[in-house]
Protein backbone atom coordinates (compact mmCIF):
# COMPACT_ATOMS: atom_id res chain seq x y z
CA UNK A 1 153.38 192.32 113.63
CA UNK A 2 151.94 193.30 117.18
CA UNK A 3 149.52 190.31 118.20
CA UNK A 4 147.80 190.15 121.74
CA UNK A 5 146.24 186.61 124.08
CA UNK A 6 143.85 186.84 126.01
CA UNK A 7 143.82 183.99 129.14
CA UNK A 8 140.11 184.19 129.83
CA UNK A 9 140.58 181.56 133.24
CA UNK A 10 138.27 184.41 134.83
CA UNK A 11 135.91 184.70 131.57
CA UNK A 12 135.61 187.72 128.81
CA UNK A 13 133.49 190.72 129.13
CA UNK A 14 133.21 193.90 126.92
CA UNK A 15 134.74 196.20 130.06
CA UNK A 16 137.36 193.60 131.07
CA UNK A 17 139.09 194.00 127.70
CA UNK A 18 138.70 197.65 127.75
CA UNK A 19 140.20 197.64 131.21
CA UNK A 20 143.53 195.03 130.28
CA UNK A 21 144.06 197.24 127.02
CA UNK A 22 144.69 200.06 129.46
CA UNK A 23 146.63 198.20 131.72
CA UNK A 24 149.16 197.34 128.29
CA UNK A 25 149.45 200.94 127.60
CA UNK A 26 146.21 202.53 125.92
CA UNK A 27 146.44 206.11 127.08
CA UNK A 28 143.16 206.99 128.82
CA UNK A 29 142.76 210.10 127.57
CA UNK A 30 143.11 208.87 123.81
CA UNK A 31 140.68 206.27 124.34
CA UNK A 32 137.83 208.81 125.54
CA UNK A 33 138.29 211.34 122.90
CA UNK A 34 137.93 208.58 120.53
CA UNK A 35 135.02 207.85 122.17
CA UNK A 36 133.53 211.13 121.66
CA UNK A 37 133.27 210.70 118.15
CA UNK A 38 130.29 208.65 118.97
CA UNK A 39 127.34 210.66 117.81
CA UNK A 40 125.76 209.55 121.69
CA UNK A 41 126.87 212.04 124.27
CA UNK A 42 125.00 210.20 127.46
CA UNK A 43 128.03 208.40 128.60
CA UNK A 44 131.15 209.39 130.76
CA UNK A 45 134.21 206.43 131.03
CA UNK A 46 136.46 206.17 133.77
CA UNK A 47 139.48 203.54 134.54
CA UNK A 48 141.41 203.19 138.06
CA UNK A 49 143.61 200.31 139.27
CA UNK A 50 142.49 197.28 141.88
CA UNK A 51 143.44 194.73 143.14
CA UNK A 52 141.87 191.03 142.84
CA UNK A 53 142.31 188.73 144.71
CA UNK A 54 146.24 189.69 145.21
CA UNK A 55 146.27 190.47 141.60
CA UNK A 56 147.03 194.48 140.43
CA UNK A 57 144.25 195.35 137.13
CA UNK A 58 142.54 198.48 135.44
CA UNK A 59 138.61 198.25 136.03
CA UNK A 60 137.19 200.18 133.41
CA UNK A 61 133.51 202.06 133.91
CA UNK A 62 131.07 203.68 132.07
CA UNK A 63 128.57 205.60 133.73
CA UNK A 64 125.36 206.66 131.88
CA UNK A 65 122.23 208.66 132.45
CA UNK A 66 118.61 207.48 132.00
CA UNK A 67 118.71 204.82 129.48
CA UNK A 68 116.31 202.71 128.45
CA UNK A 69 116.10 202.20 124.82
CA UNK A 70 115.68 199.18 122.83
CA UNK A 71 117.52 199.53 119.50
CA UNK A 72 117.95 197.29 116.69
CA UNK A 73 121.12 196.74 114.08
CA UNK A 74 120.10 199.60 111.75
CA UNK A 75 120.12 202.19 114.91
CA UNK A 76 123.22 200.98 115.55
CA UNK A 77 125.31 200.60 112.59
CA UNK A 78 123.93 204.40 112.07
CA UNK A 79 125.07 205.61 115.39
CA UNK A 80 128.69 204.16 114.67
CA UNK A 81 128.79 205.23 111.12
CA UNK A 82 127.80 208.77 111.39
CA UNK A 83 131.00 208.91 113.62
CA UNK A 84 133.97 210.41 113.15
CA UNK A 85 135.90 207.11 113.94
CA UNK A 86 138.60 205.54 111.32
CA UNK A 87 137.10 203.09 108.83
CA UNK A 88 138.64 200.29 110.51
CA UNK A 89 137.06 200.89 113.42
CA UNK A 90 134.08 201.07 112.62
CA UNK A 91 134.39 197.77 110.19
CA UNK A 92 135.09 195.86 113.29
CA UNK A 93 132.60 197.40 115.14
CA UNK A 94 129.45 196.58 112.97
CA UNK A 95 131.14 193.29 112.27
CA UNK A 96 130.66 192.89 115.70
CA UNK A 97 127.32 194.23 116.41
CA UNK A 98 126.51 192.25 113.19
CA UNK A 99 127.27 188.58 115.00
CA UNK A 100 125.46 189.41 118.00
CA UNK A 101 122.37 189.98 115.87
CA UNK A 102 122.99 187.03 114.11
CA UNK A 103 123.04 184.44 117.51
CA UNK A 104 119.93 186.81 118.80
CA UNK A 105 118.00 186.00 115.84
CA UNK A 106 118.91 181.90 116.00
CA UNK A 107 117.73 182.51 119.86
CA UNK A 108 114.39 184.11 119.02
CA UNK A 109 113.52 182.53 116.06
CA UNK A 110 113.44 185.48 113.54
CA UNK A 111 115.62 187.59 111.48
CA UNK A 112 118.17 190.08 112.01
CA UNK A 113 116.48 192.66 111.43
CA UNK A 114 113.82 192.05 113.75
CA UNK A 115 116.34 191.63 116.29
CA UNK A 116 115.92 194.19 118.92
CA UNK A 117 118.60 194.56 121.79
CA UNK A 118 117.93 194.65 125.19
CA UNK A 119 121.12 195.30 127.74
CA UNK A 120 123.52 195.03 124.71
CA UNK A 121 121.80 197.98 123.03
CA UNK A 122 122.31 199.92 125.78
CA UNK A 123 125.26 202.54 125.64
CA UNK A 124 127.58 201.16 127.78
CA UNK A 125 127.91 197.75 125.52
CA UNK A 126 128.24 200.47 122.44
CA UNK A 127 131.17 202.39 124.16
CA UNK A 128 132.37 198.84 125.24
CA UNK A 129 132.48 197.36 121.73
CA UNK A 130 133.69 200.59 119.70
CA UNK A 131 136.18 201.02 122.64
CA UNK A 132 137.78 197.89 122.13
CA UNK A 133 137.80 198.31 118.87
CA UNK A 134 140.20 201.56 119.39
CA UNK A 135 142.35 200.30 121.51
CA UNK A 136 142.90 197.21 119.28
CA UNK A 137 143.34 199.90 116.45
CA UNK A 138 145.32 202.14 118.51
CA UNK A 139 148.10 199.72 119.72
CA UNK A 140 148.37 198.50 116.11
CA UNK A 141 147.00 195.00 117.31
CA UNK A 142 147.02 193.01 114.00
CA UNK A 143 145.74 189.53 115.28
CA UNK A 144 144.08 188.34 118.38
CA UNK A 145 144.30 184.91 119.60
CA UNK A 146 142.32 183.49 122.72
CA UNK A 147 142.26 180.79 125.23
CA UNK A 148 139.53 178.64 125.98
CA UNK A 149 137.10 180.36 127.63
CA UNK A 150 135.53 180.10 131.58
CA UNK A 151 132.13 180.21 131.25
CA UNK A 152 131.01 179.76 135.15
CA UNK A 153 127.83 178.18 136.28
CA UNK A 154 124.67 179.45 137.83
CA UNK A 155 122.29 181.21 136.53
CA UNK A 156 121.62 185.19 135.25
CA UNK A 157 118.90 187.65 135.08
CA UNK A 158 118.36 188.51 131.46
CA UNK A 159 115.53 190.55 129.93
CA UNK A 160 113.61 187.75 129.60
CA UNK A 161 113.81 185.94 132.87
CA UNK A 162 116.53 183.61 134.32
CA UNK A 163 118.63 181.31 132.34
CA UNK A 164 121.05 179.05 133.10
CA UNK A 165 124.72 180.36 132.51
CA UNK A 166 125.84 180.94 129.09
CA UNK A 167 122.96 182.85 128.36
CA UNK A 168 121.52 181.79 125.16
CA UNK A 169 122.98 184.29 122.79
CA UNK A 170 126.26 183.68 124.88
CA UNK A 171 126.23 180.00 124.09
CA UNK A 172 125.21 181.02 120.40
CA UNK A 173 128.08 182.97 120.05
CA UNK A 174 130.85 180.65 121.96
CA UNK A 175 129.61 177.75 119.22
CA UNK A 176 132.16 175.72 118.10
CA UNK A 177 134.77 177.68 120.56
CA UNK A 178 136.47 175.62 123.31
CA UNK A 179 134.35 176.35 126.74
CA UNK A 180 134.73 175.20 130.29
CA UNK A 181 133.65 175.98 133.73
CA UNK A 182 135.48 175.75 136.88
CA UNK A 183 132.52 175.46 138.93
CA UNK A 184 132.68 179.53 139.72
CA UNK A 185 128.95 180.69 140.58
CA UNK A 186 128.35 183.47 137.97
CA UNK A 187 128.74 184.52 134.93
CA UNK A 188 132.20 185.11 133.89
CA UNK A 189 131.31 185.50 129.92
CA UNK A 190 129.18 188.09 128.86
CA UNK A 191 127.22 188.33 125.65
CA UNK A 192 129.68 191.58 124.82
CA UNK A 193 132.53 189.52 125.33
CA UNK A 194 131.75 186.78 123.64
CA UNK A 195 130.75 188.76 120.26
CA UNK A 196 134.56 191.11 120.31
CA UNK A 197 136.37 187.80 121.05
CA UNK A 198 134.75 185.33 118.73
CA UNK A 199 134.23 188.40 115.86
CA UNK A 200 138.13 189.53 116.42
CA UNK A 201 140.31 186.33 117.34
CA UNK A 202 141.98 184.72 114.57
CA UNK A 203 142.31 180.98 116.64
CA UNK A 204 141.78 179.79 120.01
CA UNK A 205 143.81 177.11 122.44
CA UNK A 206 147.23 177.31 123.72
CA UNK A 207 149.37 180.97 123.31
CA UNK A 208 151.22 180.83 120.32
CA UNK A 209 154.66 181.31 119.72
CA UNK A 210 155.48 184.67 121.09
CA UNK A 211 158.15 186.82 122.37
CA UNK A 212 156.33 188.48 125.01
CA UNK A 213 156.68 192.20 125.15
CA UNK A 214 153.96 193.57 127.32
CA UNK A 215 151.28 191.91 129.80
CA UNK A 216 148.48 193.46 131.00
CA UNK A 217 145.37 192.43 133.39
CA UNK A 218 141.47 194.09 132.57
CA UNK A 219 139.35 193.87 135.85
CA UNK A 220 136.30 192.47 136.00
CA UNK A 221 133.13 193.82 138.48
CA UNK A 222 132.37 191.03 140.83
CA UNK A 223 134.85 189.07 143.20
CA UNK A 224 135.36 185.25 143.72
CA UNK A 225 136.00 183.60 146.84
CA UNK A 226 139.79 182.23 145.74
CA UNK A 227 139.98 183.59 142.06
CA UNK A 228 140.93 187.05 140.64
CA UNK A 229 138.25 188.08 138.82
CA UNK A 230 140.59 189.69 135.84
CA UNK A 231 141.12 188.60 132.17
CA UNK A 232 145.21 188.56 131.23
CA UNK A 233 146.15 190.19 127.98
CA UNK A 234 149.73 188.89 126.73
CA UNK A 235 151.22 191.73 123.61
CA UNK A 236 154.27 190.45 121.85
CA UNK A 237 155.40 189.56 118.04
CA UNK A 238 155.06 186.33 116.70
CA UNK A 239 158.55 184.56 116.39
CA UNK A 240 160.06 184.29 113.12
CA UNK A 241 159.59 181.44 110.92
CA UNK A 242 163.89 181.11 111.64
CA UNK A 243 163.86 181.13 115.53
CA UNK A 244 160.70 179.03 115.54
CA UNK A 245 161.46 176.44 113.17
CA UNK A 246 162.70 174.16 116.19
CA UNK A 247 159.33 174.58 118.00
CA UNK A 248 156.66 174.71 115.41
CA UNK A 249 158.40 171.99 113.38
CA UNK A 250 159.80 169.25 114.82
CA UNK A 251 158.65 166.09 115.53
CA UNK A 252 155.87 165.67 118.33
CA UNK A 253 154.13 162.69 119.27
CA UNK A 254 150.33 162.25 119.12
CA UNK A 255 147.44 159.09 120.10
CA UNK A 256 145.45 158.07 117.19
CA UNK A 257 142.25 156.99 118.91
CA UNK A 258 139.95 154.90 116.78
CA UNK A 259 136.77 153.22 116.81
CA UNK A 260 134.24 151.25 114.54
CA UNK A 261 130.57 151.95 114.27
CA UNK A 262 127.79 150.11 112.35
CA UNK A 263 124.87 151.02 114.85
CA UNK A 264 124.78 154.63 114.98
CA UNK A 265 122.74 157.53 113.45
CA UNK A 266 125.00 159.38 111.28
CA UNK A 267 123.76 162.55 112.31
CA UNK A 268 125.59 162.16 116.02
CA UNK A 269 128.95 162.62 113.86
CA UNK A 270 128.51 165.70 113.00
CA UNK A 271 128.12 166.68 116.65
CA UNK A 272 130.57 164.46 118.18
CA UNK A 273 133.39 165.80 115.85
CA UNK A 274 132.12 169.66 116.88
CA UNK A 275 132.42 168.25 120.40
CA UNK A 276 136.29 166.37 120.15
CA UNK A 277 137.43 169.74 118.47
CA UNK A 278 135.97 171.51 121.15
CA UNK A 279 137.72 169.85 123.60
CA UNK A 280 141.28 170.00 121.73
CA UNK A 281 141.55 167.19 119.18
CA UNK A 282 143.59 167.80 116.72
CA UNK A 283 141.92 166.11 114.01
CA UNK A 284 138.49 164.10 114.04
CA UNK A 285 137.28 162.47 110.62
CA UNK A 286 135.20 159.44 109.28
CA UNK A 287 136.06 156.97 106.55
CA UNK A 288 133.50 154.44 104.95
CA UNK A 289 134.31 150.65 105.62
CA UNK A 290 132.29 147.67 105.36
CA UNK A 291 131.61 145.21 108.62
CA UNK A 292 131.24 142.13 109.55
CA UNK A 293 127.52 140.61 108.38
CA UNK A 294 128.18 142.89 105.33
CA UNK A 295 126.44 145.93 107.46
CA UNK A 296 128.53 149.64 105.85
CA UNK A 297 129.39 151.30 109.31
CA UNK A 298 132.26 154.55 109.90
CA UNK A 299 136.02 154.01 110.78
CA UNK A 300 135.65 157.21 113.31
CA UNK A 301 139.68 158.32 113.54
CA UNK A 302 140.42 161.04 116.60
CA UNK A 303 143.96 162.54 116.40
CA UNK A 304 145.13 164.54 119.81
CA UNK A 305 147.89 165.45 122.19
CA UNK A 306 148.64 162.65 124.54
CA UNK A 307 147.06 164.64 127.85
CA UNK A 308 143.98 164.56 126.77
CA UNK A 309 143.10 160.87 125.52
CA UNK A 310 141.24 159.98 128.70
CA UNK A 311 139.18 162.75 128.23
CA UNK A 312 138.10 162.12 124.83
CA UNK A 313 137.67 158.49 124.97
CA UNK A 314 135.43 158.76 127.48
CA UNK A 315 133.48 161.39 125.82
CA UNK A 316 133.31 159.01 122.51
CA UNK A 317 132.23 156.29 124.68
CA UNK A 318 129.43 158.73 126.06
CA UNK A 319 128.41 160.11 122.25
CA UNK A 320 128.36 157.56 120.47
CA UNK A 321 127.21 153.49 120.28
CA UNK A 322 130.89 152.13 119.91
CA UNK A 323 131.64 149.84 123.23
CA UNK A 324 135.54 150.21 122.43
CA UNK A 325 138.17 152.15 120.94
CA UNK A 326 141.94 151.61 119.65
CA UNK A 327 145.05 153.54 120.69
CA UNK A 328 148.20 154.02 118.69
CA UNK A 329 151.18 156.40 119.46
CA UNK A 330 152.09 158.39 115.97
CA UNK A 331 154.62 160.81 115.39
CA UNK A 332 153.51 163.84 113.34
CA UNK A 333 155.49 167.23 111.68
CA UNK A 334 153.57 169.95 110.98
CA UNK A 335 154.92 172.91 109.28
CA UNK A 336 155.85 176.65 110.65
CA UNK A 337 152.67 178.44 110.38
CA UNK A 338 151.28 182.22 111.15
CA UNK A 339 148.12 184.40 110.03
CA UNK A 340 149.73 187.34 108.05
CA UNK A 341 146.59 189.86 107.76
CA UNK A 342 146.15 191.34 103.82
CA UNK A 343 144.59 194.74 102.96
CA UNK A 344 142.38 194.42 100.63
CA UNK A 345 139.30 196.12 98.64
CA UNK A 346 137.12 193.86 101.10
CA UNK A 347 138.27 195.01 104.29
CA UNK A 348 141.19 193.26 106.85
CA UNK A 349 141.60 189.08 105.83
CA UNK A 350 143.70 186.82 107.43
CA UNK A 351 145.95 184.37 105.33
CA UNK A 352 147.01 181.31 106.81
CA UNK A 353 151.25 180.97 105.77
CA UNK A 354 152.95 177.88 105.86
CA UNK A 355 156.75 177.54 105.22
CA UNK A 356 159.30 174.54 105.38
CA UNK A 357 162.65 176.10 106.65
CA UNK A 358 161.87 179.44 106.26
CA UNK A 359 160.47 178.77 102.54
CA UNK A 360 156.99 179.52 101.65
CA UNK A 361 155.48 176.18 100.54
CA UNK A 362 150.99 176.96 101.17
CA UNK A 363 149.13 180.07 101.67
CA UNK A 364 145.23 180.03 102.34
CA UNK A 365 142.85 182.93 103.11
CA UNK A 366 140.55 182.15 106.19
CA UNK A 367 137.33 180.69 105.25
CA UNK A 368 135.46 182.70 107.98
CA UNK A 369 137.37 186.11 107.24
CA UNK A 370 136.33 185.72 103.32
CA UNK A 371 133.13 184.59 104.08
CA UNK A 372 132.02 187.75 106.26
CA UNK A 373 133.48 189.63 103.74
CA UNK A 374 131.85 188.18 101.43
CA UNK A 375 128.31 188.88 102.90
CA UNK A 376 129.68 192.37 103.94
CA UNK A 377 129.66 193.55 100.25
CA UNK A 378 127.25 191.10 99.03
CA UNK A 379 129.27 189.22 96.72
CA UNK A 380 130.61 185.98 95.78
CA UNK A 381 132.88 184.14 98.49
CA UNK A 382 135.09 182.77 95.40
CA UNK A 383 135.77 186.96 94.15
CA UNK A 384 136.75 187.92 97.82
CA UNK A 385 138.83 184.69 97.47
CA UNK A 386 140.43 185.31 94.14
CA UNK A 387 141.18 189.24 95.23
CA UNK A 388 142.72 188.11 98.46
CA UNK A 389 144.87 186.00 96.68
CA UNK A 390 145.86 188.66 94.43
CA UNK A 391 146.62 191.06 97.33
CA UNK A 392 148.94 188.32 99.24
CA UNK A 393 150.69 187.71 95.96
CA UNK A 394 151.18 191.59 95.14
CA UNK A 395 152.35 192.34 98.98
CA UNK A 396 155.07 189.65 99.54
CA UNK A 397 156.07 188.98 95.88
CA UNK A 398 159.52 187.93 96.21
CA UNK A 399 159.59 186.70 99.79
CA UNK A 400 161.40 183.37 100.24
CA UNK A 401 159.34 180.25 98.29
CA UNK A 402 157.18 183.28 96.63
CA UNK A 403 158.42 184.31 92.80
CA UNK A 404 158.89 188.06 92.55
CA UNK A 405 155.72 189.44 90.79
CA UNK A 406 156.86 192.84 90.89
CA UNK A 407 156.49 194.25 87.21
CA UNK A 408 160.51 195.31 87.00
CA UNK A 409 160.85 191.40 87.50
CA UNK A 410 158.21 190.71 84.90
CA UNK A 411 160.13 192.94 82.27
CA UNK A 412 163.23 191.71 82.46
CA UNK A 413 161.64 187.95 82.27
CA UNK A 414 160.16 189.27 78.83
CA UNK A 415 163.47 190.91 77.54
């Protein structure tokens, strides 16, 4: 299964990813005759190699003529489905479209489908979006995973005025997503960006266990005194559950950081845990206890990786009221795990596998994958569930820890 990482130390825009999907091999010439499926004809792309900052990427363009319409979802979901483009394509593509509508409306205060888009309206973020959704379909990309994300710092001109950088609908769309800025002046994530990554990309962190097959480098427009401006793209297959068992199995130590609180407004956990995951905690939960002077408080428990306990104490001692915390070095075995991606009735879903030895032992479909589906086709999240289920146990019946399902099996059971 062909799965792609982006390293986004330079940020994420709509024309870097174009750009480092052409660098890994999608042909030009493919690309724009997809493209002119589009029922818009005001556009020309181009793509030619530079160099950043001693670094060799495709820059990807799109040059358009006068342009200066505001459109909102409906426009848009009718210019990509009155194409000619494959049905997964254009799936992904609303889905996309969809989420940026969704953190425009939390920005301004009204619905979706008063939303109307300024620059991300404009052609050139349509070609960007359907575009990387054909090159994703194209090199028979089946999951995307992504790095914590470079934000920058500064400010940006938006339709509105200047705001600090993320933009708003930027920052709406990186929620919950691990963020960070290296002090760059600029904006290194774009509103485009953010909505293919955060839409498309199954998990973000670390790269996961790959055997690394192609690398490719998208450019971006502006250059940085001491950093190339480019996002990586790493193509390659996940390792099997056998030659990965040593590495996504074994034994690995962790700090269990803990502290107890009878002084603080619960409503700060909710934030601080969004905050500790953010940052790379592994696990961040509350338990009930009862304290001294017979006051109820919260046993607040924080499990990470050892290189980053400084830097979530200190941001527990910033959050919250507690004025001291407990360390203890754990040992913890998680199982193999991948995202194997199931066709179903409701579109593309991701289930979560977990096997001991090779053995499959848990399967889950992804919450978020069900739950857009389920608003997709406006029905229950527990149907899309149930049919997902069905689908997973229908396509690998008979793989190891799974029964075989297949209905030869079930007659000779019967006989």
């Amino acid at each position: 299964m062909t799965t792609i990482y982006f390293d986004c130390f330079s940020g994420i825009s709509g024309d870097m990813i174009l750009g480092s999907l052409l660098d890994l091999g999608l042909p030009f010439e493919q690309l724009n005759a997809e493209l002119a499926k589009l029922s818009v004809k005001n556009f020309s792309v181009s793509a030619r190699k530079v160099v950043k900052a001693g670094v060799s990427a495709t820059k990807f363009d799109v040059e358009i003529g006068h342009e200066h319409a505001h459109r909102n979802l409906t426009m848009i979901e009718k210019i990509i489905q009155d194409s000619r483009l494959l049905p997964e394509i254009k799936e992904s593509a609303v889905r996309i479209f969809r989420r940026l509508a969704e953190a425009e409306a939390i920005v301004h205060g009204t619905s979706v489908d008063r939303v109307h888009f300024h620059e991300v309206g404009a052609i050139d973020a349509i070609v960007d979006i359907v575009g990387a959704c054909i090159g994703f379909e194209v090199l028979g990309v089946r999951q995307i995973y992504c790095s914590a994300l470079n934000v920058g710092s500064g400010y940006v001109e938006c339709a509105h005025g200047t705001m600090p950088v993320p933009a708003p609908a930027t920052a709406e769309l990186l929620r919950n997503l691990p963020v960070y800025s290296n002090q760059v002046v600029g904006e290194l994530v774009t509103p485009t960006g953010a909505a293919i990554i955060s839409t498309l990309a199954q998990g973000f962190g670390g790269i996961p266990n790959l055997e690394i097959r192609k690398i490719g480098y998208g450019a971006g427009t502006k250059d940085f005194k001491g950093t190339a401006n480019v996002v990586r793209v790493v193509q390659g297959d996940l390792l099997k559950a056998e030659t990965s068992k040593r590495a996504s199995s074994s034994d690995t130590e962790v700090v269990v950081i803990e502290a107890n609180i009878d002084d603080m407004n619960p409503q700060i956990f909710g934030h601080l845990q969004e905050t500790l995951m953010a940052a790379g905690a592994l696990d961040v939960f509350a338990t009930p206890v009862q304290m001294k002077k017979n006051r109820p408080g919260l046993l607040i428990t924080v499990i990470a990786p050892l290189d980053i306990q400084e830097a979530l104490t200190s941001q527990i001692f910033e959050e919250t009221t507690t004025i001291g915390v407990r360390f203890c070095l754990s040992q913890r075995r998680v199982l193999e795990r991948d995202i194997v991606i199931v066709e179903s009735k409701f579109g593309k879903i991701g289930v979560k596998v977990s096997r001991l030895n090779g053995k499959i032992v848990n399967f889950s479909p992804e919450y978020e994958d069900c739950r857009q589906a389920a608003t997709r086709h406006t029905v229950p999240f527990k149907w899309v569930q149930s049919r997902v289920i069905q689908e997973f146990l229908n396509q690998y019946s008979g793989e190891a820890g799974l029964p075989d399902w297949s209905e030869a099996s079930l007659r000779r059971s019967d006989q």
